[in-house]
C-alpha atoms as a PDB file:
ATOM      1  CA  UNK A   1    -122.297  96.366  -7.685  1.00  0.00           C
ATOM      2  CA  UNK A   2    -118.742  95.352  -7.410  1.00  0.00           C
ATOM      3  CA  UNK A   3    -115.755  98.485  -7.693  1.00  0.00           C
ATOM      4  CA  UNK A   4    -112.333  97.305  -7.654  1.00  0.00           C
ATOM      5  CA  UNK A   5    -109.739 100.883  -6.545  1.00  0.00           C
ATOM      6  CA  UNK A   6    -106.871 101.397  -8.018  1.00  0.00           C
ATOM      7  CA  UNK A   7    -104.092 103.905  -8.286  1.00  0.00           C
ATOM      8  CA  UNK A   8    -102.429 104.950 -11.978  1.00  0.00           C
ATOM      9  CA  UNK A   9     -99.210 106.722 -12.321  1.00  0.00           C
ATOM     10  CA  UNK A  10     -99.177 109.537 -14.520  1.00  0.00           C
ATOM     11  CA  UNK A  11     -95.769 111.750 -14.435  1.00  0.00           C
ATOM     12  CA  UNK A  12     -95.001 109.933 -11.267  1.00  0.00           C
ATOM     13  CA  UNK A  13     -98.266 111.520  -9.612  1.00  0.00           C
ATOM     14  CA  UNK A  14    -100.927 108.757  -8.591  1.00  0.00           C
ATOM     15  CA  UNK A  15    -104.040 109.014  -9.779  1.00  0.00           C
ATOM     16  CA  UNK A  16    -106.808 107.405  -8.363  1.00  0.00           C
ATOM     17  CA  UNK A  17    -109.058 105.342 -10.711  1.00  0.00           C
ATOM     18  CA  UNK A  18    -112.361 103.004 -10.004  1.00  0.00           C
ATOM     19  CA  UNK A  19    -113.653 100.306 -11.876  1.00  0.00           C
ATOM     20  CA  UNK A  20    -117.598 100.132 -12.022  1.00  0.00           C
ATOM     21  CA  UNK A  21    -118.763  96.751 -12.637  1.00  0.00           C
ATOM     22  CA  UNK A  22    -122.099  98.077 -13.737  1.00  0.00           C
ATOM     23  CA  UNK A  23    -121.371 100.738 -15.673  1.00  0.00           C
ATOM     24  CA  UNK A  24    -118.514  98.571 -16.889  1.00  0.00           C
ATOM     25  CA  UNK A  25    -116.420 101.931 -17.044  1.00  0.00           C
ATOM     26  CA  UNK A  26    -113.450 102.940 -15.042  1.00  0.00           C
ATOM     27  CA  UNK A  27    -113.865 106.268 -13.464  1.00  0.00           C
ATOM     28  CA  UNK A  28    -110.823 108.423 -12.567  1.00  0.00           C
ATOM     29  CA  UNK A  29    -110.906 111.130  -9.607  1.00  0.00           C
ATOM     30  CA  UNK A  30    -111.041 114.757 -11.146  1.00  0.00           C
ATOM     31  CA  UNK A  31    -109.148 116.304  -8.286  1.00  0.00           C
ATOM     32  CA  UNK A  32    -106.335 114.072  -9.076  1.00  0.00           C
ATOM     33  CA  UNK A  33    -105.917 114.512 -13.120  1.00  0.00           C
ATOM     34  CA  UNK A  34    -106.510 118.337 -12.370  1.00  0.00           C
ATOM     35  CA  UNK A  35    -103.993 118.057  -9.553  1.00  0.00           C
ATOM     36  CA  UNK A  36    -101.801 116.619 -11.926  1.00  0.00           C
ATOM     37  CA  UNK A  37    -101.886 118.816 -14.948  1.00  0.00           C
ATOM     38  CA  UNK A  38    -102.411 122.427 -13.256  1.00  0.00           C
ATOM     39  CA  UNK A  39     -99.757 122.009  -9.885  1.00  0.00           C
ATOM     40  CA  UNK A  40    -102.731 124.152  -8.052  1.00  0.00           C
ATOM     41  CA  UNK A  41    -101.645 124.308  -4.426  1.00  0.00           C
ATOM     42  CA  UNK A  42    -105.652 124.044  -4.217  1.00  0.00           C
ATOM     43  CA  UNK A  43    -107.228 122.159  -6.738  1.00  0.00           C
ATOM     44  CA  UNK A  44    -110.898 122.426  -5.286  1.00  0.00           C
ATOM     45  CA  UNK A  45    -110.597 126.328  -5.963  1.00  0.00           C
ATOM     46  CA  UNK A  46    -109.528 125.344  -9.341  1.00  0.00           C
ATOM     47  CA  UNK A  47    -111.679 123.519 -10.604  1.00  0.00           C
ATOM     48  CA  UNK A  48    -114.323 125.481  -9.082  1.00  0.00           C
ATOM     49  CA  UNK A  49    -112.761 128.620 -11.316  1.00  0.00           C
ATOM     50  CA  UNK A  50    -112.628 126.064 -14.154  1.00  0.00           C
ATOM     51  CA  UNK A  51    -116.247 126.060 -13.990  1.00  0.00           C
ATOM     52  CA  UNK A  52    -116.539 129.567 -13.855  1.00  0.00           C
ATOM     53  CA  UNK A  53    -114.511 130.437 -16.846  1.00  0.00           C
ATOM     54  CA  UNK A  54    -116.304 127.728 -18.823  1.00  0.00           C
ATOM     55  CA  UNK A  55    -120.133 127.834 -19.088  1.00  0.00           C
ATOM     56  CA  UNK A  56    -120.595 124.713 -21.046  1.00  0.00           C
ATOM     57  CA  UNK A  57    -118.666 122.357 -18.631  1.00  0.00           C
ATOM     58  CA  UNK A  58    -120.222 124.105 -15.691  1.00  0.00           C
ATOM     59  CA  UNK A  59    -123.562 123.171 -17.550  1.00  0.00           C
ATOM     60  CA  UNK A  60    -123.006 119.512 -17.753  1.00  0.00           C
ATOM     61  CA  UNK A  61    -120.671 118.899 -14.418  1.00  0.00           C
ATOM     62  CA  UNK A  62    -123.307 117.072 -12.933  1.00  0.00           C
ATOM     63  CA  UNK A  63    -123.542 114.917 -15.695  1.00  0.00           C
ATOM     64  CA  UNK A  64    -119.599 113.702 -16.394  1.00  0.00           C
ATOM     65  CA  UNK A  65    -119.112 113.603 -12.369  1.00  0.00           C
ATOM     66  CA  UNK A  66    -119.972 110.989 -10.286  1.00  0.00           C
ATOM     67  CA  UNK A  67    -119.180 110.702  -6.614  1.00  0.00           C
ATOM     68  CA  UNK A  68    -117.022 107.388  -5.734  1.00  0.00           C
ATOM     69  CA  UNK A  69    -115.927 106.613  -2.521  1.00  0.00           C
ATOM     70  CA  UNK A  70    -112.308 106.076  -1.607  1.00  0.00           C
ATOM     71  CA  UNK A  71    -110.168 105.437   1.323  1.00  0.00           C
ATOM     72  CA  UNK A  72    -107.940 108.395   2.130  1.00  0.00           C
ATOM     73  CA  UNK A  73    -104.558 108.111   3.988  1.00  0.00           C
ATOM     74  CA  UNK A  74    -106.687 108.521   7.232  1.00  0.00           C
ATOM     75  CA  UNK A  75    -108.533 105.020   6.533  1.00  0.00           C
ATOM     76  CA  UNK A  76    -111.959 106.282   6.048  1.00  0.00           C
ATOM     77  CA  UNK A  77    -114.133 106.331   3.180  1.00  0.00           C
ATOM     78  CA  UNK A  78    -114.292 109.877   1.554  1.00  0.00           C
ATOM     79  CA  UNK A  79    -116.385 110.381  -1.711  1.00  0.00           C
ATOM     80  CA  UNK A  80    -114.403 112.432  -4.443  1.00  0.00           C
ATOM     81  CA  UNK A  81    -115.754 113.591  -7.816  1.00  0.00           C
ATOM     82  CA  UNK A  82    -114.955 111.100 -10.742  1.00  0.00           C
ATOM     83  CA  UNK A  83    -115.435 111.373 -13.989  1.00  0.00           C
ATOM     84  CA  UNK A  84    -115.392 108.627 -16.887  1.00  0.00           C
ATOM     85  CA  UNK A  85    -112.690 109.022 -19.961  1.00  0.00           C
ATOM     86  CA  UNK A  86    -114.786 110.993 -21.864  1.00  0.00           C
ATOM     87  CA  UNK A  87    -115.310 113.456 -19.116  1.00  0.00           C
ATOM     88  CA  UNK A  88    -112.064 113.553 -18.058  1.00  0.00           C
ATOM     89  CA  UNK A  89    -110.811 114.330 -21.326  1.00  0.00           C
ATOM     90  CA  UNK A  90    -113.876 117.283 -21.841  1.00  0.00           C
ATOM     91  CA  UNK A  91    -112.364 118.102 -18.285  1.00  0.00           C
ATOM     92  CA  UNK A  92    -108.899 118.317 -19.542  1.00  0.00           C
ATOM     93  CA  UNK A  93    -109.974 120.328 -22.674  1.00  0.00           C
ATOM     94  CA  UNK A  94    -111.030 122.846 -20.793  1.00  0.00           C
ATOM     95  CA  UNK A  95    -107.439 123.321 -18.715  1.00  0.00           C
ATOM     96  CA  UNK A  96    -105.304 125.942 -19.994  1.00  0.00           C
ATOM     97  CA  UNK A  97    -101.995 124.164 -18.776  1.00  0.00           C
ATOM     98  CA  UNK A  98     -98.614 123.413 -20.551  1.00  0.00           C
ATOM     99  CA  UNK A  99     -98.943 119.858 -19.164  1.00  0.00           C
ATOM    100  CA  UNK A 100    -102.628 119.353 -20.368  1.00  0.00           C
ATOM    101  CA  UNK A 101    -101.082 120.119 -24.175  1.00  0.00           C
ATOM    102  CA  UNK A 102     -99.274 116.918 -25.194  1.00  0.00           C
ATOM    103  CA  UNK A 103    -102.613 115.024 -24.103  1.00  0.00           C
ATOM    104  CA  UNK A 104    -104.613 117.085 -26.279  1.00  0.00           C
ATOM    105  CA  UNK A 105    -102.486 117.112 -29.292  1.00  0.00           C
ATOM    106  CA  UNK A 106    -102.857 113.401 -28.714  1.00  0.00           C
ATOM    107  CA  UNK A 107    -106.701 113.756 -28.680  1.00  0.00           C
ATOM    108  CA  UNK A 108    -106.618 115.803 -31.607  1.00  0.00           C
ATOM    109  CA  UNK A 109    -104.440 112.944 -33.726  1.00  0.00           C
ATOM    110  CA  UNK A 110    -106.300 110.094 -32.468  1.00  0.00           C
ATOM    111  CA  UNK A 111    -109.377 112.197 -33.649  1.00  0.00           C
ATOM    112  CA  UNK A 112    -108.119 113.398 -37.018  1.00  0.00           C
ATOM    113  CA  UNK A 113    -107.311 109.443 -37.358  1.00  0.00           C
ATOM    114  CA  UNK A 114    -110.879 108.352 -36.793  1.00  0.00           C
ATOM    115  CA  UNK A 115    -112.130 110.689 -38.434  1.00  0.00           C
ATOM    116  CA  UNK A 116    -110.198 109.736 -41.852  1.00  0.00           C
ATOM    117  CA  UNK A 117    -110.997 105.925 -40.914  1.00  0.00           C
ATOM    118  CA  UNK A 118    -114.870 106.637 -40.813  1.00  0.00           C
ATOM    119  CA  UNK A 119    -114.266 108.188 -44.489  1.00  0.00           C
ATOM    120  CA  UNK A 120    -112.200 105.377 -45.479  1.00  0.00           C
ATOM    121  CA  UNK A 121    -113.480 102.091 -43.592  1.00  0.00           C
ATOM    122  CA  UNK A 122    -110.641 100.198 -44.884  1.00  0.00           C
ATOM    123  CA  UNK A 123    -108.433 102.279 -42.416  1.00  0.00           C
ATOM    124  CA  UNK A 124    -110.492 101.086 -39.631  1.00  0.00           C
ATOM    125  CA  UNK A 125    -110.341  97.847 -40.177  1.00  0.00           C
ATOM    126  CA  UNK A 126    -106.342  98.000 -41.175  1.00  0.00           C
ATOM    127  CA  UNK A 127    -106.038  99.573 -37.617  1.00  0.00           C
ATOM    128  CA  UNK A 128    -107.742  97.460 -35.928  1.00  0.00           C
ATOM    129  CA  UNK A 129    -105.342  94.433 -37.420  1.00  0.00           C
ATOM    130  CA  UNK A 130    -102.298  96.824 -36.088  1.00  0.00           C
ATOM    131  CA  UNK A 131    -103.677  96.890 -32.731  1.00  0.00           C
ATOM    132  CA  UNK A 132    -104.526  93.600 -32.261  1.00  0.00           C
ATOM    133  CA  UNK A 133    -100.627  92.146 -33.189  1.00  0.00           C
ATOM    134  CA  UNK A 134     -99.628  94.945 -30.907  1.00  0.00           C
ATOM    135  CA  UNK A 135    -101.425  93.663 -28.410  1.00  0.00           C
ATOM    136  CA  UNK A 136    -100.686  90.560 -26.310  1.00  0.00           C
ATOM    137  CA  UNK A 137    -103.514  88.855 -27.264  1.00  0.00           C
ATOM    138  CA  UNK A 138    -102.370  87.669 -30.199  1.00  0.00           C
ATOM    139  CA  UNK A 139    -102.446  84.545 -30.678  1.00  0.00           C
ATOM    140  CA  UNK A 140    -100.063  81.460 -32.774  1.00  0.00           C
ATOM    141  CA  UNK A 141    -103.201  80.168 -35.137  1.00  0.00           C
ATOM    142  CA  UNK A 142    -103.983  83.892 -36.662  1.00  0.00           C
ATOM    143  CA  UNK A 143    -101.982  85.184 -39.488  1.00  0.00           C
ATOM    144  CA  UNK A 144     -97.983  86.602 -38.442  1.00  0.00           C
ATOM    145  CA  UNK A 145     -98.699  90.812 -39.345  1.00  0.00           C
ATOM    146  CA  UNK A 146     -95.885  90.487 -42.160  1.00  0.00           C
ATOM    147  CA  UNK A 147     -97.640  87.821 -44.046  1.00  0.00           C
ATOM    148  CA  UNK A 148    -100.773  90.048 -43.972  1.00  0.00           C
ATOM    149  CA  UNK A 149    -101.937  91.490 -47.734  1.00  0.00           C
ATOM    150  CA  UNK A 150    -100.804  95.226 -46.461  1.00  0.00           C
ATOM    151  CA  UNK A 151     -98.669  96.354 -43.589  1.00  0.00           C
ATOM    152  CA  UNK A 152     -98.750 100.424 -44.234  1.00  0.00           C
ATOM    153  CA  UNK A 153    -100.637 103.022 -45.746  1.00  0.00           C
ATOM    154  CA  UNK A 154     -97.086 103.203 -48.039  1.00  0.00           C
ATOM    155  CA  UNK A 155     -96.768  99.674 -49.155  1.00  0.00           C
ATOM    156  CA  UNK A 156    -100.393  99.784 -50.680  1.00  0.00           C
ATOM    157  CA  UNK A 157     -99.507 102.944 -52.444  1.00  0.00           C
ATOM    158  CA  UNK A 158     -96.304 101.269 -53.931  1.00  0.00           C
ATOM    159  CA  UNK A 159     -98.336  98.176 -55.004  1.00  0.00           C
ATOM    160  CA  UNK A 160    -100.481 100.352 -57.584  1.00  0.00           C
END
């Protein structure tokens, strides 16, 4: 099993993240996104009152953490708590923190937005086609985005 360490920068705070070549996920440390969102001078007390407060994500910890290991600043391998995105974000849910607020107004927008887009396939697939051009794997051969038959929700209201 191959893991490839890495450090994100989130509000100039590094997070530490690990790719999982099995799992093909990448797994980011919990104390560091909790760090990051709550200030807590001790984050392990935290999170362990996080878990107290809620029930639910005490319940499934065990399930949305995995242990990774990591080299700390003293060179040796240390094993910290990760969790994948989707426990991360359950994580995050569950912190009452100004900081932890613009991330899930976010969540809540991109999941009014797929939730209209499994009502309205079309959506998902018009998405998808913004993505994609936003992307850098565009490519020359594939149709330019203003050539496409509909650019916005707007313009295909206009042409009716």
């Amino acid at each position: 099993m191959a893991t490839y360490d890495l450090i994100k920068l989130f509000d100039n705070a590094k997070i530490r993240v690990v790719w999982d070549d099995v799992a093909e996920k990448w797994y980011f440390s919990v104390v560091d996104v909790v760090q990051v969102l709550t200030d807590s001078a001790d984050v392990k007390q935290y999170i362990k009152r996080l878990r107290s407060r809620d029930s639910e994500l005490d319940s499934v910890w065990g399930t949305i953490c995995t242990p990774h290991q990591f080299v700390s600043t003293d060179g040796k391998l240390h094993a910290t708590n990760c969790s994948d995105l989707e426990g991360i974000l359950r994580i995050i849910q569950s912190i009452p923190s100004k900081k932890a607020e613009p991330i899930k107004r976010w969540l809540a927008q991109v999941g009014s937005e797929r939730f209209y887009q499994l009502q309205d396939p079309e959506r998902s697939i018009e998405q998808a086609v913004k993505d994609y051009y936003q992307s850098d794997k565009a490519i020359d051969h594939i149709q330019p985005q203003d050539e496409l038959p509909f650019n916005t929700n707007e313009e295909k209201e206009d042409k009716k």
